[in-house]
C-alpha atoms as a PDB file:
ATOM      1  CA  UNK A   1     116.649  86.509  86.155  1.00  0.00           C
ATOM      2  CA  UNK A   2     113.994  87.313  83.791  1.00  0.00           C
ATOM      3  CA  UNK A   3     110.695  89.359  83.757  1.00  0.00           C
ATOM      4  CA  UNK A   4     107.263  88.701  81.870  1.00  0.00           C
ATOM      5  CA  UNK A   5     104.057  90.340  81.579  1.00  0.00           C
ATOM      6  CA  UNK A   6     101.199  87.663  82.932  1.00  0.00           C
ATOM      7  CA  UNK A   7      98.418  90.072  82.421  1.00  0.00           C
ATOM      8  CA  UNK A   8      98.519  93.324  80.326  1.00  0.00           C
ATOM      9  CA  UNK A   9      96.714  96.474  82.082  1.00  0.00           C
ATOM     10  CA  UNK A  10      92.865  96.440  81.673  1.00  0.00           C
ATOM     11  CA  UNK A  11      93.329 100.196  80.469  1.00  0.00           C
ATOM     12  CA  UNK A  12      95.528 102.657  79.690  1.00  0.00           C
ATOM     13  CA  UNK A  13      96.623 105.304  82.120  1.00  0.00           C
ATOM     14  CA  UNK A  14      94.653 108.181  80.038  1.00  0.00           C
ATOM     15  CA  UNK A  15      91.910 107.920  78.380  1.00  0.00           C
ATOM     16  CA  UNK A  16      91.739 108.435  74.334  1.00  0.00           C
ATOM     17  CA  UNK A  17      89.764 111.816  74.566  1.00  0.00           C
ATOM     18  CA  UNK A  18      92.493 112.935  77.131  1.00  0.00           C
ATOM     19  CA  UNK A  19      95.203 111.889  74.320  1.00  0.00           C
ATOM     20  CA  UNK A  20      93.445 113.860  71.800  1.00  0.00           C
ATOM     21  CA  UNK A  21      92.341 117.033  73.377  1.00  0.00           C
ATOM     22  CA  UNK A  22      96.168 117.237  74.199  1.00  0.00           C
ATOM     23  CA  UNK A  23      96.998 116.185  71.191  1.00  0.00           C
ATOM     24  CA  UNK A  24      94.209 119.300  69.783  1.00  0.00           C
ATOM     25  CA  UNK A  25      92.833 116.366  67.493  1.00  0.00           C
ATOM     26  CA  UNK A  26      89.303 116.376  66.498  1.00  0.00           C
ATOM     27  CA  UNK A  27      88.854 113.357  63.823  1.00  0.00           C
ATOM     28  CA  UNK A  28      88.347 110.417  64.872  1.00  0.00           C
ATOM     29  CA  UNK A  29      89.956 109.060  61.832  1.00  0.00           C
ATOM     30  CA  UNK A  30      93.091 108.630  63.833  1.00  0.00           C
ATOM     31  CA  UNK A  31      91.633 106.964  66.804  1.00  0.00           C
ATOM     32  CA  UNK A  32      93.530 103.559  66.367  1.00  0.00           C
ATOM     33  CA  UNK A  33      96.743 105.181  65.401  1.00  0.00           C
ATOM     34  CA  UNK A  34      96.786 107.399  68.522  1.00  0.00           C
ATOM     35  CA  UNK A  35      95.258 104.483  70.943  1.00  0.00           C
ATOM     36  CA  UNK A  36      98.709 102.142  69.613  1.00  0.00           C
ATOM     37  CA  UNK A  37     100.985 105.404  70.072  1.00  0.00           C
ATOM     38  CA  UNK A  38      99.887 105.789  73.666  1.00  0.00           C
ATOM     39  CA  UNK A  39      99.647 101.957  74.483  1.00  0.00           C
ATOM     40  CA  UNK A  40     103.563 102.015  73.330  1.00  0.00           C
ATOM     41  CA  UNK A  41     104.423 105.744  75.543  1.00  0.00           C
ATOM     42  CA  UNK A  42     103.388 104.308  77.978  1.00  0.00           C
ATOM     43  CA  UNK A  43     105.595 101.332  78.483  1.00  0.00           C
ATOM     44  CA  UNK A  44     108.154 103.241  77.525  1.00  0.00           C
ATOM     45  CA  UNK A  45     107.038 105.550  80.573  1.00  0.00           C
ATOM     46  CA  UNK A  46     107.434 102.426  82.460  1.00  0.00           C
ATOM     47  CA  UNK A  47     110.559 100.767  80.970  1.00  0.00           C
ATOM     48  CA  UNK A  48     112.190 103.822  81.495  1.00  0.00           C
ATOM     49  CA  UNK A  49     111.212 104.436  85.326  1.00  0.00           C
ATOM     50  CA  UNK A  50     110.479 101.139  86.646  1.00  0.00           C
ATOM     51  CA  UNK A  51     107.425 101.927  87.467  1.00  0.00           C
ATOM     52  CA  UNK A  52     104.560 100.443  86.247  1.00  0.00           C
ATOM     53  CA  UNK A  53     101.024 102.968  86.097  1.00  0.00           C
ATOM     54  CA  UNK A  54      98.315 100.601  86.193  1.00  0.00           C
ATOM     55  CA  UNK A  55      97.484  97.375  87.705  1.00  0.00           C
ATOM     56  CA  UNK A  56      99.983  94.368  85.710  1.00  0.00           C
ATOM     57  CA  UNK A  57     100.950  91.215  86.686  1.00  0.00           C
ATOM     58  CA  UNK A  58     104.592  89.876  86.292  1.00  0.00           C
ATOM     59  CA  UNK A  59     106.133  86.668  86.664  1.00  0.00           C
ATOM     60  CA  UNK A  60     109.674  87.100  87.845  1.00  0.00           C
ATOM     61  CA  UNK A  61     111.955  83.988  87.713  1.00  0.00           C
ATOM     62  CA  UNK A  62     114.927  82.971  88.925  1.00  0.00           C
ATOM     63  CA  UNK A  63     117.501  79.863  88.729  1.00  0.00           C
ATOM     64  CA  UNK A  64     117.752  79.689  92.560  1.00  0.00           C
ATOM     65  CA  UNK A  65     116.877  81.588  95.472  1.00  0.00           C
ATOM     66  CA  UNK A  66     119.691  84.083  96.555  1.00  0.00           C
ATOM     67  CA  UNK A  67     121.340  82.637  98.996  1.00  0.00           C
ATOM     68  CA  UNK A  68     121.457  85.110 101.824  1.00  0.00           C
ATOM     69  CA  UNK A  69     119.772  87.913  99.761  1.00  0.00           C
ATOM     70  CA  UNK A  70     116.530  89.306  99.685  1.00  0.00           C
ATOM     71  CA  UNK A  71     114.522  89.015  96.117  1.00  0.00           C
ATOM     72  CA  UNK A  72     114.429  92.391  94.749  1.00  0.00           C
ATOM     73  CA  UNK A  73     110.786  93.206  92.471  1.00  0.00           C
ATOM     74  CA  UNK A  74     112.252  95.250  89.459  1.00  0.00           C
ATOM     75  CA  UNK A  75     108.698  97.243  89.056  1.00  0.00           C
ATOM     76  CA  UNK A  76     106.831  99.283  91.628  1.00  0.00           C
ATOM     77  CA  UNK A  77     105.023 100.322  93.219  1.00  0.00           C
ATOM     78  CA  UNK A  78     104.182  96.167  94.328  1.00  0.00           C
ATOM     79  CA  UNK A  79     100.937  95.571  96.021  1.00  0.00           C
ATOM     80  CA  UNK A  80      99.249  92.378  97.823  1.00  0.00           C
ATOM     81  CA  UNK A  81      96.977  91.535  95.347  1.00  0.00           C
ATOM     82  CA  UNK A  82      94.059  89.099  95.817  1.00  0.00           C
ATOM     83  CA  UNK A  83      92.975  86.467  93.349  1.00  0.00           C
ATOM     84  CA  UNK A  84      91.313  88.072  90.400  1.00  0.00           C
ATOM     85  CA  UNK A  85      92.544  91.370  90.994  1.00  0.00           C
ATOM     86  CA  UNK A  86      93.692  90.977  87.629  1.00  0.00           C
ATOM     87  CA  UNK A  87      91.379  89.097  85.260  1.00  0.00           C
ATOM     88  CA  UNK A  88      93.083  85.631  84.670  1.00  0.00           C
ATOM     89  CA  UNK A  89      95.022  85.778  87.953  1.00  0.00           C
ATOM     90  CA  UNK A  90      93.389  83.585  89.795  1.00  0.00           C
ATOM     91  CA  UNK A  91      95.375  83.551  93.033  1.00  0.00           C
ATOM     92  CA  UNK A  92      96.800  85.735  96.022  1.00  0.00           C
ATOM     93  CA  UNK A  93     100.018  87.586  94.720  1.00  0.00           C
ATOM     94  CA  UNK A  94     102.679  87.813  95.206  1.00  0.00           C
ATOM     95  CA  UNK A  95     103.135  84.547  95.242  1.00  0.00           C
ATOM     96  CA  UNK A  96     106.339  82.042  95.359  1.00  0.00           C
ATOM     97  CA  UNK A  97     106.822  78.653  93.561  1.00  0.00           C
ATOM     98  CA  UNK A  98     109.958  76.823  93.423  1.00  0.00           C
ATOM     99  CA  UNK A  99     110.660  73.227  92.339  1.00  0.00           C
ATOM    100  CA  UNK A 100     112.773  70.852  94.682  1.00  0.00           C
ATOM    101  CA  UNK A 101     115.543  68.880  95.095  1.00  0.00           C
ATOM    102  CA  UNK A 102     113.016  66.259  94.408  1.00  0.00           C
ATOM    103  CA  UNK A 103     111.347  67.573  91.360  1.00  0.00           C
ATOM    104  CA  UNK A 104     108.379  68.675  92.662  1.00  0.00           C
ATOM    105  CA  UNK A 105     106.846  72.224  92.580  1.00  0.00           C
ATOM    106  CA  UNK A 106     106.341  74.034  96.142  1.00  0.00           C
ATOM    107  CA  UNK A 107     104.452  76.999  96.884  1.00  0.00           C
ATOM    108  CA  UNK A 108     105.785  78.737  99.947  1.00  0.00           C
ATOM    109  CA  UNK A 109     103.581  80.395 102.448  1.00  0.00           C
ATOM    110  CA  UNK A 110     103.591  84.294 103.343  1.00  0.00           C
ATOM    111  CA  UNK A 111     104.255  85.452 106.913  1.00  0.00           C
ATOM    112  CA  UNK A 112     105.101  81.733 107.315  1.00  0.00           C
ATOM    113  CA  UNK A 113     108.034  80.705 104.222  1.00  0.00           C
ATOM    114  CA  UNK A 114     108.352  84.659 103.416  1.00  0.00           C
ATOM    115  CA  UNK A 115     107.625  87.991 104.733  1.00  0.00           C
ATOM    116  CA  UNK A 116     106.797  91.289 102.113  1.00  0.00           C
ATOM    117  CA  UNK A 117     108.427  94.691 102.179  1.00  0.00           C
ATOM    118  CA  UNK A 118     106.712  95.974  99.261  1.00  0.00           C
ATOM    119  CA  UNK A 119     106.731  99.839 100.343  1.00  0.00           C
ATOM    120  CA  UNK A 120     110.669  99.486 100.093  1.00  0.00           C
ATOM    121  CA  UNK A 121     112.248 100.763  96.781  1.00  0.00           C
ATOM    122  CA  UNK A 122     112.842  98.593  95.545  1.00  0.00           C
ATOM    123  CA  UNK A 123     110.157  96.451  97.245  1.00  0.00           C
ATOM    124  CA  UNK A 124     111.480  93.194  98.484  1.00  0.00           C
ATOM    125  CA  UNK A 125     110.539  89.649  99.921  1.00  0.00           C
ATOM    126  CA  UNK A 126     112.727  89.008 102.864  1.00  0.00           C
ATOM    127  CA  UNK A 127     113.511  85.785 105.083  1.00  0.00           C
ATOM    128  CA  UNK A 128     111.923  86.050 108.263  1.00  0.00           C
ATOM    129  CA  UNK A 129     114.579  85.466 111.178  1.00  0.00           C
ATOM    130  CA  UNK A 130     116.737  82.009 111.417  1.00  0.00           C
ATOM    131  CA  UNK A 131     114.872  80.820 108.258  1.00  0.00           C
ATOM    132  CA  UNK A 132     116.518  79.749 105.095  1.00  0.00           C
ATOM    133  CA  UNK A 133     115.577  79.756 101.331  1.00  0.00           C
ATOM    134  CA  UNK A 134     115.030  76.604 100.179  1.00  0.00           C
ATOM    135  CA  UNK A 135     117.137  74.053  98.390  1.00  0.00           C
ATOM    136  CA  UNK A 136     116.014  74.105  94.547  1.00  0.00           C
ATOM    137  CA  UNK A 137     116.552  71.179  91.866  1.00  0.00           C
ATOM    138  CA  UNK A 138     119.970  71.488  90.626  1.00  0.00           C
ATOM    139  CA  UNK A 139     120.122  72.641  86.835  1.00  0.00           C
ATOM    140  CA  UNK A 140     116.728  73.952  87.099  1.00  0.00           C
ATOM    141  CA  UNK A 141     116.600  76.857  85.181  1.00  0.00           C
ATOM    142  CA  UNK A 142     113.530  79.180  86.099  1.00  0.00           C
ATOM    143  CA  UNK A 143     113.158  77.027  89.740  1.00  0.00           C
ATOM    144  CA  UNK A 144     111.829  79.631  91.569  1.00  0.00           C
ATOM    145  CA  UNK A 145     108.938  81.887  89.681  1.00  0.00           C
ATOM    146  CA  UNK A 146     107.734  85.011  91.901  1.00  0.00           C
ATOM    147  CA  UNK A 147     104.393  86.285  90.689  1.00  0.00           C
ATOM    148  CA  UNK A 148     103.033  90.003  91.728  1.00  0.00           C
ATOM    149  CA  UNK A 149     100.778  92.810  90.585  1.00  0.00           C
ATOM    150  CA  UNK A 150     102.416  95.956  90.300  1.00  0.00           C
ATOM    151  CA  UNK A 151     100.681  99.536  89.729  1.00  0.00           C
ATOM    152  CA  UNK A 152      99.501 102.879  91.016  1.00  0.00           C
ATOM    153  CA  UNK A 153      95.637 101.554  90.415  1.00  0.00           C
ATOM    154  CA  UNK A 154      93.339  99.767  88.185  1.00  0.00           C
ATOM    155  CA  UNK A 155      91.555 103.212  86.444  1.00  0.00           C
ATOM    156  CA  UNK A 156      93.227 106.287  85.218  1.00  0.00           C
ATOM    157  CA  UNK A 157      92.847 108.535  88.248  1.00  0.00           C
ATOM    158  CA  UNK A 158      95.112 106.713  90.500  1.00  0.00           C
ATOM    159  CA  UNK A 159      98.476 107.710  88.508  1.00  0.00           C
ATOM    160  CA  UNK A 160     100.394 110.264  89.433  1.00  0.00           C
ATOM    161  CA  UNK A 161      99.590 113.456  87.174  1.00  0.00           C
ATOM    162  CA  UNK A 162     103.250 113.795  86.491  1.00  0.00           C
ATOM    163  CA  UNK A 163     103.189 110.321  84.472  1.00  0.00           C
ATOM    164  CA  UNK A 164      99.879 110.462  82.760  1.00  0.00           C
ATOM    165  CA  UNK A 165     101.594 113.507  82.232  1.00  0.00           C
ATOM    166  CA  UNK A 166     104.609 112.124  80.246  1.00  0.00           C
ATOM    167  CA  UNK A 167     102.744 109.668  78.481  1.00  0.00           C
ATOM    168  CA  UNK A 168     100.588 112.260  76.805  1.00  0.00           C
ATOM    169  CA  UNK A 169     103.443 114.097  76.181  1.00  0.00           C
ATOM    170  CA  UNK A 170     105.484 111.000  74.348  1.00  0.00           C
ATOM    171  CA  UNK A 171     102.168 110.375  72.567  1.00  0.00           C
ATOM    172  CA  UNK A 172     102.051 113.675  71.109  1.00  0.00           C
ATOM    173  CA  UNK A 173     105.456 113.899  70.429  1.00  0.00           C
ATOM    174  CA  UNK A 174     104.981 110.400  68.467  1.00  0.00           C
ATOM    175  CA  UNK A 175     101.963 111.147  66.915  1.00  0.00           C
ATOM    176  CA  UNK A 176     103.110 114.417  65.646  1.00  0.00           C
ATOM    177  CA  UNK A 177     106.321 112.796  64.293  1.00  0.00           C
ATOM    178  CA  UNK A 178     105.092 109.297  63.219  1.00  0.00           C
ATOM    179  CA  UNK A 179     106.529 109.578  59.705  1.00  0.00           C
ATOM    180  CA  UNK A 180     109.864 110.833  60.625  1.00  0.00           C
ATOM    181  CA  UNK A 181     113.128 108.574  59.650  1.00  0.00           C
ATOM    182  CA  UNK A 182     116.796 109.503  60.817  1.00  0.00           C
ATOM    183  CA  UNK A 183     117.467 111.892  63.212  1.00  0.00           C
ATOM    184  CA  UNK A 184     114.241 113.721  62.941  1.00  0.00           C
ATOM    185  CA  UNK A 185     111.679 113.166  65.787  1.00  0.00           C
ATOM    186  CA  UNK A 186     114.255 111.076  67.869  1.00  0.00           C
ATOM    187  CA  UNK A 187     114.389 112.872  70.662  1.00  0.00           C
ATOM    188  CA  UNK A 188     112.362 113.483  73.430  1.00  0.00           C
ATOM    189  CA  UNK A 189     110.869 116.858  74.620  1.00  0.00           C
ATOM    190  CA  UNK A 190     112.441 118.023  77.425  1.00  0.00           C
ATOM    191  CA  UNK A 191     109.489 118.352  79.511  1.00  0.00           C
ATOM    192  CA  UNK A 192     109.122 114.378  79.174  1.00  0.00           C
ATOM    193  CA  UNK A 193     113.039 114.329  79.788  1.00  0.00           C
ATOM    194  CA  UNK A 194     112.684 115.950  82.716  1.00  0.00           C
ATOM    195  CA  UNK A 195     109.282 114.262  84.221  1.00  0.00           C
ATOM    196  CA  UNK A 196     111.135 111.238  83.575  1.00  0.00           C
ATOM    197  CA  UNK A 197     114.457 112.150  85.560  1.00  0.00           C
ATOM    198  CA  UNK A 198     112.235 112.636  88.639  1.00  0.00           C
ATOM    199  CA  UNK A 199     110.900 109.542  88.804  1.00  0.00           C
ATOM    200  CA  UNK A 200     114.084 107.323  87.902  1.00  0.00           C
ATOM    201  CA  UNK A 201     115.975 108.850  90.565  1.00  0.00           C
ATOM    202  CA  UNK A 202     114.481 106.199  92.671  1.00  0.00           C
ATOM    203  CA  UNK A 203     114.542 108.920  95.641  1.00  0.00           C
ATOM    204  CA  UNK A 204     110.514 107.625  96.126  1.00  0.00           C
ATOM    205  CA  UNK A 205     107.442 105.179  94.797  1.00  0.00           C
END
């Protein structure tokens, strides 16, 4: 199994005068450096949770379907996301390819090939009754490639406060620290620590 980014978030899930009033900057001589610093909290916000905060879309591949198993999305929260949702998507997601036995690359059908239980944690494509996965070309590696949109939104507002939350927090934390080496700055504040627990728990989306 492995996991790309197709399409990077249009923005990030606070905006820069956000970052700095929290971070009680004025300049703006640091503008770049704290736009990078929260760019990189926030995916590790997401890393670390599995969750991603605004709209992104993943490719998720896979060597063969899983036999009797359902395919398991490793962000949420997954949406049905139609084409162009995401600039440079240009199709319905999530959406299933797979090449077969005979070399040639399918596209399955929803409600038809595949059914979606994206509000599930973690959200999952499912077989609908009596129906198989399909056969895939033997020594294919990356046959079947599952592309979807995950996110709370496309514009700040739609996160969850307690995540915009963290990521301000990290970026602080980082900013304030950016020139620290060993053991200095390596930890994270336990505010963030605990935001963070309560969302990898996986108790909810």
């Amino acid at each position: 199994m492995n996991l790309k980014v197709l399409a990077q978030p249009a923005v990030e899930p606070c905006t820069l005068a956000e970052v700095k009033a929290y971070c009680r900057v004025d300049s703006t001589d640091d503008d770049s450096t704290i736009a990078g610093i929260m760019s990189a909290a926030r995916e590790y916000v997401e890393r670390h949770t599995k969750k991603t905060l605004i709209y992104t879309a993943y490719r998720l591949t896979l060597d063969a379907f899983p036999a009797w198993d359902d395919i398991e999305l490793p962000r949420i929260p997954a949406i049905i996301a139609p084409s162009a949702t995401i600039s440079g998507v240009n199709y319905d997601t999530p959406r299933i390819r797979y090449w077969d036995g005979d070399g040639n690359q399918q596209t399955m059908v929803v409600d038809v090939d595949y059914e979606l239980l994206l509000d599930d944690n973690p959200p999952r494509i499912v077989l609908p009754a009596t129906m198989l996965w399909p056969i895939t070309l033997v020594y294919q590696r990356g046959a079947v490639e599952v592309d979807f949109v995950a996110g709370y939104g496309s514009a700040p507002g739609a996160v969850p406060p307690l995540l915009r939350m963290a990521v301000k927090i990290l970026t602080a934390h980082w900013y304030e620290h950016r020139d620290a080496v060993g053991s200095y700055g390596t930890e994270v504040p336990l505010a963030l620590a605990n935001i963070l627990s309560l969302h990898d728990s996986g108790g909810y989306n």
